[in-house]
N, C-alpha and C. Protein backbone atom coordinates (compact mmCIF):
# COMPACT_ATOMS: atom_id res chain seq x y z
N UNK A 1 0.85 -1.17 0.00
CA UNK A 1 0.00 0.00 0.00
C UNK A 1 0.89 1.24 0.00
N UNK A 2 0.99 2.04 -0.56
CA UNK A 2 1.72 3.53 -1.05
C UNK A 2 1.71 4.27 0.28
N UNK A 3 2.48 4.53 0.87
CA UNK A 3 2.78 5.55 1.93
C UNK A 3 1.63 6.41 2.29
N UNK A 4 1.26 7.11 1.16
CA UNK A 4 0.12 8.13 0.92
C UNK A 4 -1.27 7.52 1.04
N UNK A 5 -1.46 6.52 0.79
CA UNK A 5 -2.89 6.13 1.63
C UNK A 5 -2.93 5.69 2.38
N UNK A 6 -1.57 5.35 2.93
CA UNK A 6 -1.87 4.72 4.64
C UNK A 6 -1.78 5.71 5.39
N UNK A 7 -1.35 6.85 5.38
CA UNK A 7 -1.52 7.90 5.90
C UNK A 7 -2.89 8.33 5.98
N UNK A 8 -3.32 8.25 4.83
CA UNK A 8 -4.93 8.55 5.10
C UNK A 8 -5.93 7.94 5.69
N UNK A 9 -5.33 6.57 5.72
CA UNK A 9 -6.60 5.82 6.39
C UNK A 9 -5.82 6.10 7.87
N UNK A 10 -4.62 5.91 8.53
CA UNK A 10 -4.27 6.21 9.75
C UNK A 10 -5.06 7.58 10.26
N UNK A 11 -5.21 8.94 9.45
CA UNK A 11 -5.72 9.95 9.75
C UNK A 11 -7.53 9.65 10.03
N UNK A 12 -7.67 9.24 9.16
CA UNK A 12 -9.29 8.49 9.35
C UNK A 12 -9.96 8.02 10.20
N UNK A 13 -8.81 7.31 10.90
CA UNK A 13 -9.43 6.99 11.75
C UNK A 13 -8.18 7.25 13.43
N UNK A 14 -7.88 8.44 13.15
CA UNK A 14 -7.28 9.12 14.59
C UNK A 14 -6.04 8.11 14.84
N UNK A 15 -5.35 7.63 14.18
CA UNK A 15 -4.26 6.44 14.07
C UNK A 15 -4.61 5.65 15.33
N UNK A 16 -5.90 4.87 15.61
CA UNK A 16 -5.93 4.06 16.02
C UNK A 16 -7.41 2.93 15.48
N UNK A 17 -6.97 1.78 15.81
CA UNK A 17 -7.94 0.88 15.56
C UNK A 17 -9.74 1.29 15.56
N UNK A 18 -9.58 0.90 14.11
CA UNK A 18 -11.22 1.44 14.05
C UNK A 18 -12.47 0.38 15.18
N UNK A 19 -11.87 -0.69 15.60
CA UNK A 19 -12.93 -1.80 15.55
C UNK A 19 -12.70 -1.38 17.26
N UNK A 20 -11.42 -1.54 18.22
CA UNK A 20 -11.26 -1.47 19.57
C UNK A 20 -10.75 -0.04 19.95
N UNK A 21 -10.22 0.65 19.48
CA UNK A 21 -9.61 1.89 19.49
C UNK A 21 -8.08 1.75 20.27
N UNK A 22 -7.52 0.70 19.96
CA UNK A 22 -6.33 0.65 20.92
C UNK A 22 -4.86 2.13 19.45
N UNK A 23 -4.91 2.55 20.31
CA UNK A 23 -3.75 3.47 19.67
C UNK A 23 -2.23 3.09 18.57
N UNK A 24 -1.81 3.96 17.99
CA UNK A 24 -0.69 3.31 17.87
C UNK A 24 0.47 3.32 18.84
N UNK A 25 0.49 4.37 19.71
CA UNK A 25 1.14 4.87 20.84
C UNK A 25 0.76 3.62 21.64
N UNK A 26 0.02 2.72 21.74
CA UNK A 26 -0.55 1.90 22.87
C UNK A 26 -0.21 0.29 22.91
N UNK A 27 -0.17 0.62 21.31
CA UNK A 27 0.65 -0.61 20.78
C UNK A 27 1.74 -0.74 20.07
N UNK A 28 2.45 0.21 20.25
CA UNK A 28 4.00 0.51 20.45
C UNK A 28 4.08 0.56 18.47
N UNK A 29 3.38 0.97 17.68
CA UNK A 29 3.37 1.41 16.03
C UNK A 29 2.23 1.14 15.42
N UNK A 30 3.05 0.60 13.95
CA UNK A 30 1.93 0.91 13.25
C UNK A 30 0.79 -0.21 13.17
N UNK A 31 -0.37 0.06 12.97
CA UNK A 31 -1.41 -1.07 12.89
C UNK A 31 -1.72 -1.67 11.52
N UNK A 32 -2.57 -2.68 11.10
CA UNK A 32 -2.74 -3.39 10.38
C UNK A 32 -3.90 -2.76 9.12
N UNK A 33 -4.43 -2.76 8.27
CA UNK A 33 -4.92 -2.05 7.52
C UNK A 33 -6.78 -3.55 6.86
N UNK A 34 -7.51 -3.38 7.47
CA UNK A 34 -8.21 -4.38 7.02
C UNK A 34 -9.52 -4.23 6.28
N UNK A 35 -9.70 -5.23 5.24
CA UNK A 35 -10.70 -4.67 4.07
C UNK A 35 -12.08 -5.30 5.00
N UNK A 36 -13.29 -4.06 4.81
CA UNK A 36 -14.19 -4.28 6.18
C UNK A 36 -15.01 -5.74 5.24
N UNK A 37 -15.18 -5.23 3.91
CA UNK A 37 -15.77 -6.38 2.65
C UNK A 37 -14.62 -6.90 2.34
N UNK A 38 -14.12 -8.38 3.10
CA UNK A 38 -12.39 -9.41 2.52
C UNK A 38 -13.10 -9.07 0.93
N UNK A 39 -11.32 -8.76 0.13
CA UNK A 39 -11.81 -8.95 -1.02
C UNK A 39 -11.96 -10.39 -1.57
N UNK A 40 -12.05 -11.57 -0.72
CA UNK A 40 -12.50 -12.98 -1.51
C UNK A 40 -13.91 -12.68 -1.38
N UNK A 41 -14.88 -11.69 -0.59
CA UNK A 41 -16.09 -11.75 -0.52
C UNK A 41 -16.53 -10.48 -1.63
N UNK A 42 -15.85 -10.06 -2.31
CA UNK A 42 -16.09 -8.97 -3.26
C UNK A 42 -15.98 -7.51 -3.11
N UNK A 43 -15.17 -7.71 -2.00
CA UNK A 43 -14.24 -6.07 -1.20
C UNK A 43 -13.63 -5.60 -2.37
N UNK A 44 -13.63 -4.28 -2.27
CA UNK A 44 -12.58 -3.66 -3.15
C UNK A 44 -10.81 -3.05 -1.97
N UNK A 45 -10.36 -2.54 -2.76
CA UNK A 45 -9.22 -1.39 -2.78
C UNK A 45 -9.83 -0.10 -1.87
N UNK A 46 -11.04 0.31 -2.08
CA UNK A 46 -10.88 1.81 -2.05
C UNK A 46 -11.23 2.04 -1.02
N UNK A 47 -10.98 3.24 -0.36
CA UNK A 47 -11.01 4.01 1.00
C UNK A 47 -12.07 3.67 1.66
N UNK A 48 -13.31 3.48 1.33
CA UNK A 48 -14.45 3.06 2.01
C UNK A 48 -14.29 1.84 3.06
N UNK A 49 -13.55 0.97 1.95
CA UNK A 49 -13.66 -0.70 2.27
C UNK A 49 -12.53 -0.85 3.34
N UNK A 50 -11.11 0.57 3.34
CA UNK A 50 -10.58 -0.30 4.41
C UNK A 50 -10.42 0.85 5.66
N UNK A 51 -10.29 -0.42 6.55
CA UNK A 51 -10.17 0.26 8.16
C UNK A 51 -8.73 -0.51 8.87
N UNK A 52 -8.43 0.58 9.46
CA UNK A 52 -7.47 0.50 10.37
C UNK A 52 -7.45 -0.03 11.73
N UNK A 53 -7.17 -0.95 11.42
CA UNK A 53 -7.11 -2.03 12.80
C UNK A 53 -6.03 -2.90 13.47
N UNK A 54 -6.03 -3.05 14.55
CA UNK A 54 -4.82 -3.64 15.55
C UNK A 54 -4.95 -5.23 14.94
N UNK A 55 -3.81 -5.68 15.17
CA UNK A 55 -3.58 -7.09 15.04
C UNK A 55 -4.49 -8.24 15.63
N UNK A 56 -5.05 -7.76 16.39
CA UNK A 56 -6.10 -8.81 17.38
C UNK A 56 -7.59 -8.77 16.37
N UNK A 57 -7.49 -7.26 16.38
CA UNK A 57 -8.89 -7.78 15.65
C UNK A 57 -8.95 -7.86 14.14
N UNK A 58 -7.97 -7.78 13.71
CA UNK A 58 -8.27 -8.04 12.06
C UNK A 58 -8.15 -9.17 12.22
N UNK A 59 -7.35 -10.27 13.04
CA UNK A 59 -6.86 -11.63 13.25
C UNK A 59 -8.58 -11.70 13.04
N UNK A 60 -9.33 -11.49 14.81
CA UNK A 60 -10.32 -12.17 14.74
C UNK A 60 -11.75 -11.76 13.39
N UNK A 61 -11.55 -10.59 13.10
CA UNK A 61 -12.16 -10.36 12.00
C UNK A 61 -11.94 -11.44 10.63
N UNK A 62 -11.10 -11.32 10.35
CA UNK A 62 -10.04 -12.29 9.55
C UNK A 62 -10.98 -11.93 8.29
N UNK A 63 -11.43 -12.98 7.54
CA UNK A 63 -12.28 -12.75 6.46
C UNK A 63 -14.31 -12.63 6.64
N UNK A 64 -14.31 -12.77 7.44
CA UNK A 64 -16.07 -12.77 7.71
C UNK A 64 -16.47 -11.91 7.21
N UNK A 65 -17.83 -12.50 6.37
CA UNK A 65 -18.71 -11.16 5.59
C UNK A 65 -19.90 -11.78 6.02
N UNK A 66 -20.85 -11.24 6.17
CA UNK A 66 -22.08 -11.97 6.35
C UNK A 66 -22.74 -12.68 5.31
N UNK A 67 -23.20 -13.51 5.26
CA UNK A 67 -24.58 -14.23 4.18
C UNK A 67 -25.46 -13.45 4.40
N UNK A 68 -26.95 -13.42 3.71
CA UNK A 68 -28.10 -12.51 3.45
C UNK A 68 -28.72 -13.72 5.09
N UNK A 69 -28.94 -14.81 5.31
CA UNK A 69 -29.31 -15.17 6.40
C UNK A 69 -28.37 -14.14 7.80
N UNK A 70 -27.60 -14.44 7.72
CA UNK A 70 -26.54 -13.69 8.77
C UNK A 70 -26.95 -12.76 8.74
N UNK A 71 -27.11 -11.58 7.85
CA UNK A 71 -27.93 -10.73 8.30
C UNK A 71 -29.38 -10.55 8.73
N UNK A 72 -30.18 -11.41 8.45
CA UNK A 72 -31.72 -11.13 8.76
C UNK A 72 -31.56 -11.44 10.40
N UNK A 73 -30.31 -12.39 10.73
CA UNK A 73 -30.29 -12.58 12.26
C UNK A 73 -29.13 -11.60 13.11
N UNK A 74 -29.02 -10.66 12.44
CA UNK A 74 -28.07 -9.50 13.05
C UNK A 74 -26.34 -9.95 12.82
N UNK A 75 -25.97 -11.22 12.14
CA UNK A 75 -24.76 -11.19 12.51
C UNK A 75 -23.61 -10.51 11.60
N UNK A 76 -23.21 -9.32 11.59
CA UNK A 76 -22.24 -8.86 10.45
C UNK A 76 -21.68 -7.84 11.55
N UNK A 77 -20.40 -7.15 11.57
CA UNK A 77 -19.45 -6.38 11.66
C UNK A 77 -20.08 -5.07 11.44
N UNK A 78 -19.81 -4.08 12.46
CA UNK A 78 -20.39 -2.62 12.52
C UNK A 78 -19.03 -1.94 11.54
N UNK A 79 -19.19 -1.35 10.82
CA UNK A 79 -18.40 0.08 10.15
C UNK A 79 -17.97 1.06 10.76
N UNK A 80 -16.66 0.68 11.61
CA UNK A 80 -16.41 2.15 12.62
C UNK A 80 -16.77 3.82 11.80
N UNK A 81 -16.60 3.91 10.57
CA UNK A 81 -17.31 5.21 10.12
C UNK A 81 -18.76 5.51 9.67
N UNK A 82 -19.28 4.46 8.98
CA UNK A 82 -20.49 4.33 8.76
C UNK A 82 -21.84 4.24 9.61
N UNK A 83 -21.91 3.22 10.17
CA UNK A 83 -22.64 3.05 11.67
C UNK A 83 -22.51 3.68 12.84
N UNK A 84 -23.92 3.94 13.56
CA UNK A 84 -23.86 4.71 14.85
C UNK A 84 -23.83 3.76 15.47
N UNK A 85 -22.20 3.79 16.44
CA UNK A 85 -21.31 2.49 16.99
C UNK A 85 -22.52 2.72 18.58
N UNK A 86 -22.77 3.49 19.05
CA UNK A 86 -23.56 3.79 20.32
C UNK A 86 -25.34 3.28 20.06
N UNK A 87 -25.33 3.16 18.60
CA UNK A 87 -27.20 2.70 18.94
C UNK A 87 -26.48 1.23 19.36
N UNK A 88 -25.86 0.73 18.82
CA UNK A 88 -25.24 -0.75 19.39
C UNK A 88 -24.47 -1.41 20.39
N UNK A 89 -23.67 -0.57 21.18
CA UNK A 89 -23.46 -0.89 22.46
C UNK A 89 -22.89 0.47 23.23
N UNK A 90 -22.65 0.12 24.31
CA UNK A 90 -22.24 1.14 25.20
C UNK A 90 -20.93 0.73 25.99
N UNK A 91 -20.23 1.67 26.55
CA UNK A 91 -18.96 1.27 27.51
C UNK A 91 -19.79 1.65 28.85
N UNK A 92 -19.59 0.63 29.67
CA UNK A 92 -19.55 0.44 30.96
C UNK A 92 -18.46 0.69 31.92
N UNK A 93 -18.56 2.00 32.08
CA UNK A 93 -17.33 2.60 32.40
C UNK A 93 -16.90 2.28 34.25
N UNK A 94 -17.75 1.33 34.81
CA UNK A 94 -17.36 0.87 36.16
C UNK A 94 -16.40 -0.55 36.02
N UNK A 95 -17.12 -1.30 34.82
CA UNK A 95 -16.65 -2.41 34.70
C UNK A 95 -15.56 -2.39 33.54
N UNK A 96 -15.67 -1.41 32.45
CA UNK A 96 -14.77 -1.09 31.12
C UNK A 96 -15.09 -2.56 30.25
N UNK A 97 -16.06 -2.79 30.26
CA UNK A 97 -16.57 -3.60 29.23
C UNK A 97 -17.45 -2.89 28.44
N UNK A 98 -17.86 -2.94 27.72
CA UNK A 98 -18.80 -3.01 25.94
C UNK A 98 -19.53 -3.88 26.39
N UNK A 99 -21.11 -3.50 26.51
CA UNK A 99 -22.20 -3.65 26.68
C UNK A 99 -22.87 -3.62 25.77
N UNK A 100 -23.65 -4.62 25.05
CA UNK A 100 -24.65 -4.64 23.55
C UNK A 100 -25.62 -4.25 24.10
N UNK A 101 -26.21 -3.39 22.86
CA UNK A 101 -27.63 -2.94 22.75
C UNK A 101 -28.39 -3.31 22.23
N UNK A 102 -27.97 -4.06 21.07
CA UNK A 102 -28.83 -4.57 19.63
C UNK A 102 -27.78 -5.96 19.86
N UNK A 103 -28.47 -6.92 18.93
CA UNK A 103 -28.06 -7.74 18.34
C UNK A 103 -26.83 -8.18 17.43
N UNK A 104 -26.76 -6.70 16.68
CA UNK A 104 -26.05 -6.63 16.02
C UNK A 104 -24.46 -6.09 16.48
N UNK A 105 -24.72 -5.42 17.73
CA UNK A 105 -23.78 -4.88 18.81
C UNK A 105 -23.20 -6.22 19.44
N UNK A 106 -23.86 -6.93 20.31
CA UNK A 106 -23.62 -8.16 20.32
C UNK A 106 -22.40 -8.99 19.67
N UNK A 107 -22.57 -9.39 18.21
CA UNK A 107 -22.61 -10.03 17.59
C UNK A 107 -20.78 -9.71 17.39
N UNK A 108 -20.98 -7.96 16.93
CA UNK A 108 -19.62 -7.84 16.56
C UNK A 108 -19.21 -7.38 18.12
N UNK A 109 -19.23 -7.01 19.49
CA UNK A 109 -18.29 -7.50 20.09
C UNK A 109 -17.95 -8.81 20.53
N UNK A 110 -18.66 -9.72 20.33
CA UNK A 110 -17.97 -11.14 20.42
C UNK A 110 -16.95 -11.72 19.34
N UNK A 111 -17.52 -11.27 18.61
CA UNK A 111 -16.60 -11.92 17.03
C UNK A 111 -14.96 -10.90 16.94
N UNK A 112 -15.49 -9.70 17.45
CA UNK A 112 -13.96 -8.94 18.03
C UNK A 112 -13.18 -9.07 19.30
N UNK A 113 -14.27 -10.05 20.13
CA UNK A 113 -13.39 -9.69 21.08
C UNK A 113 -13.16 -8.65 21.99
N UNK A 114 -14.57 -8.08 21.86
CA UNK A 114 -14.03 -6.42 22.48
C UNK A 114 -13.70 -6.43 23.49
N UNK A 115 -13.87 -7.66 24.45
CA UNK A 115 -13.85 -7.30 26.04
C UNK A 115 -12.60 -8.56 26.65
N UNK A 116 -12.20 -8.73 25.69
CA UNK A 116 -10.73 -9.38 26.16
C UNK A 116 -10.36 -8.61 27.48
N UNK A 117 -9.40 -9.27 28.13
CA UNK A 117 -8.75 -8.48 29.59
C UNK A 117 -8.14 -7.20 29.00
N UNK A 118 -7.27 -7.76 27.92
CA UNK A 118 -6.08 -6.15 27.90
C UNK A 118 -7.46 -4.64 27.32
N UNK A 119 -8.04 -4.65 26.60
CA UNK A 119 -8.73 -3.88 26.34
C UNK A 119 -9.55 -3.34 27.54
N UNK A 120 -10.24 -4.55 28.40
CA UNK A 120 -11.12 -3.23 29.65
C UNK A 120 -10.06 -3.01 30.61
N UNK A 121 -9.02 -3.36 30.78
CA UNK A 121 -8.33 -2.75 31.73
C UNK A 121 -7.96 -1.42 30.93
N UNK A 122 -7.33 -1.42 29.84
CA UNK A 122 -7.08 -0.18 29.50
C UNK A 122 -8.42 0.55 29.44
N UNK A 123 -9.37 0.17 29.20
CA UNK A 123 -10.40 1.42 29.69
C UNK A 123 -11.15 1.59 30.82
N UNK A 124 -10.66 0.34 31.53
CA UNK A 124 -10.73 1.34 33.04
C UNK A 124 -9.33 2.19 33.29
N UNK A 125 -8.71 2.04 32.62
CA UNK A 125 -7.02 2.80 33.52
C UNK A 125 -7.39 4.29 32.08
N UNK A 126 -8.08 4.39 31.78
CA UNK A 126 -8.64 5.19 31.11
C UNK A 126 -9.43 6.34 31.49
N UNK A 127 -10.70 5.44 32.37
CA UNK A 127 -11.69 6.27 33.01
C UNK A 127 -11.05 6.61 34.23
N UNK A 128 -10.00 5.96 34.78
CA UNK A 128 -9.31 6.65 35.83
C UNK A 128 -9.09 8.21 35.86
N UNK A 129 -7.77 7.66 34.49
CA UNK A 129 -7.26 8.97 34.16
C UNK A 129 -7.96 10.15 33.99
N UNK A 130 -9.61 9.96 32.97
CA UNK A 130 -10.34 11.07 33.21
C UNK A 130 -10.95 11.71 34.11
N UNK A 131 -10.99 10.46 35.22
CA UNK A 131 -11.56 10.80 36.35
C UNK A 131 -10.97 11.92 37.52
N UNK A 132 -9.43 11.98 37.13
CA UNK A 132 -8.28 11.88 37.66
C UNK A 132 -8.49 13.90 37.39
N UNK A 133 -8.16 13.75 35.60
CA UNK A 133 -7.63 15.11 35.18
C UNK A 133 -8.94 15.57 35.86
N UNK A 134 -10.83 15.79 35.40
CA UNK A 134 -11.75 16.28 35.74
C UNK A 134 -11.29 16.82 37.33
N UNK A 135 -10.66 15.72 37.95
CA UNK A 135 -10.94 16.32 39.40
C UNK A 135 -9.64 17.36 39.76
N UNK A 136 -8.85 17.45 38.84
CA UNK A 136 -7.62 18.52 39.18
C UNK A 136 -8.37 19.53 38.40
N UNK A 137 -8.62 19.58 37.65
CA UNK A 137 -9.25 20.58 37.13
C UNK A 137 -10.01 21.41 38.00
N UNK A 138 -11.12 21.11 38.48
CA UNK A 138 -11.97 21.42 39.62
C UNK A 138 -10.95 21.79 40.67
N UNK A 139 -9.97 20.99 41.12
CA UNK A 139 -9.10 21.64 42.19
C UNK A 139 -8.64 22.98 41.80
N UNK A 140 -8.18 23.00 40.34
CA UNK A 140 -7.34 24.09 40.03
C UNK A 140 -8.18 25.33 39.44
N UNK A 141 -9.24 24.76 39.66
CA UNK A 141 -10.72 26.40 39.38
C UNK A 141 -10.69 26.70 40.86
N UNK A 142 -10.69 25.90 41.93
CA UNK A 142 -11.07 26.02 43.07
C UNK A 142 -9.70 27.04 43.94
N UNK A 143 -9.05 26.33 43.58
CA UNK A 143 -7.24 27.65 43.74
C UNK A 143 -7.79 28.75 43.26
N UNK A 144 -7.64 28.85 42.10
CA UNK A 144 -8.16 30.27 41.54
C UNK A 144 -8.93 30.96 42.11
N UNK A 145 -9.66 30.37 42.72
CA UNK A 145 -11.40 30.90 43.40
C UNK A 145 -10.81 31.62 45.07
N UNK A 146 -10.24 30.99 44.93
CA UNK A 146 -9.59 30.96 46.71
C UNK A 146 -8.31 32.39 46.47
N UNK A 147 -7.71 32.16 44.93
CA UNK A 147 -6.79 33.13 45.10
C UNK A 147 -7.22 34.32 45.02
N UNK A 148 -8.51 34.96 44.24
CA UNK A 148 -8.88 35.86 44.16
C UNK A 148 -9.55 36.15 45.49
N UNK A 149 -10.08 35.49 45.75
CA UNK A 149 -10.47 35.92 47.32
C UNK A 149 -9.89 36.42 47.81
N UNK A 150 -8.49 35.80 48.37
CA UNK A 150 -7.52 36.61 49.05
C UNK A 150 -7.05 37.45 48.67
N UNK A 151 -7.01 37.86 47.28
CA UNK A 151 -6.80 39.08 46.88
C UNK A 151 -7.33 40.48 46.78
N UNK A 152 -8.62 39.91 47.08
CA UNK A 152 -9.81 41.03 47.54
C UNK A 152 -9.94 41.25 49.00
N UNK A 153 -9.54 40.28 49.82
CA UNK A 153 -9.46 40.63 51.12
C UNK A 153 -8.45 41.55 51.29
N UNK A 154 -7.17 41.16 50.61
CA UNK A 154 -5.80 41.91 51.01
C UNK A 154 -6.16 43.21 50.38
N UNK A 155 -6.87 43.65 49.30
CA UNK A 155 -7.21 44.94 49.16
C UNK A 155 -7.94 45.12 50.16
N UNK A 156 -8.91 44.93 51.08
CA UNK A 156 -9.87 45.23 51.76
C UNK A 156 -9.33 45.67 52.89
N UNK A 157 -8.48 44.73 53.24
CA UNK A 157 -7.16 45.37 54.54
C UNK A 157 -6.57 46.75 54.09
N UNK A 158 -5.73 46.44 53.21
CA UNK A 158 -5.20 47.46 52.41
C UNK A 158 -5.77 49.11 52.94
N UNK A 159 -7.30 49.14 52.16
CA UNK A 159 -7.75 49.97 52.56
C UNK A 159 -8.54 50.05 54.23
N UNK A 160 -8.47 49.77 54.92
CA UNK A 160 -8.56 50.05 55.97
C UNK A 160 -7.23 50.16 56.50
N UNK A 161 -6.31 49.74 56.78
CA UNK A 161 -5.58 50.20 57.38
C UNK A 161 -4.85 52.17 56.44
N UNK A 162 -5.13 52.29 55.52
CA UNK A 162 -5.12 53.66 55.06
C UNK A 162 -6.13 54.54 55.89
N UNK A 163 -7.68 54.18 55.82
CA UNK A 163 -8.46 54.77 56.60
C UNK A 163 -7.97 55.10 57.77
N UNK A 164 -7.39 54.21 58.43
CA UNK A 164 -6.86 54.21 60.14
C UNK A 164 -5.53 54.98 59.98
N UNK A 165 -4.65 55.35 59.12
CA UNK A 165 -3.98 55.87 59.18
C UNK A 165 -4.28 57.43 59.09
């Protein structure tokens, strides 16, 4: 694949895995490039068809396309750009598992794998972290809040002790 479109599909999808979102930073480079239609099932080449994905899950993706049965029973692979990934499941951010909503949510986090160990630990050590910055944040509005205070007091002294003088 030409330098120049792997760049694009890396940009596409925030250089990390379209299917789990593990980073390239997370997995120490570059990731795997996978056609969402295998072209033995009549995938093409072009930008639509491929997504950027970590080694685990293109493995478990591998070639699966659905049959027209497979689909009437929900089972096919969500389109990290195409599909609204949230009507189909949710993160459970106590437990950092992927929770199905639909059937079809279901279907493709089992067949991916979404909830392997290494993945919800990293998104609980995830929701930590946000949990983490949100609350310095709040500390560091709360400094601010406190510094101006005292800075209005110390004027307030300020001028009284002028008065008294």
């Amino acid at each position: 694949m030409p330098l120049l479109d792997l760049n694009l599909i890396r940009q596409r999808y925030n250089y990390a895995c379209g299917y789990c979102a593990v980073t390239e930073v997370s997995s120490g480079g570059l990731l795997t490039v996978d056609h969402y239609q295998p072209l033995a099932s009549g995938g093409g080449d072009d930008l639509e068809n491929l997504v950027y994905a970590c080694m685990r899950c293109n493995q478990y993706k591998h070639r699966f396309w659905p049959t027209a049965d497979d689909e009437l029973h929900g089972f096919r692979v969500l389109h990290p750009l195409r599909d609204v990934l949230c009507v189909h499941y949710q993160l459970n951010k106590q437990t950092g598992r992927l929770e199905p909503l639909t059937v079809i949510g279901n279907f493709h986090i089992q067949l991916l794998h979404l909830n392997r160990p290494q993945l919800v630990r990293k998104r609980l050590a995830e929701h930590i972290q946000e949990a983490q910055t949100e609350r310095l944040q709040f500390l560091e509005q709360q400094i601010v809040e406190l510094e101006r205070t005292i800075a209005a007091q110390e004027n307030y002294l300020a001028l009284l002790r002028e008065l008294i003088e």
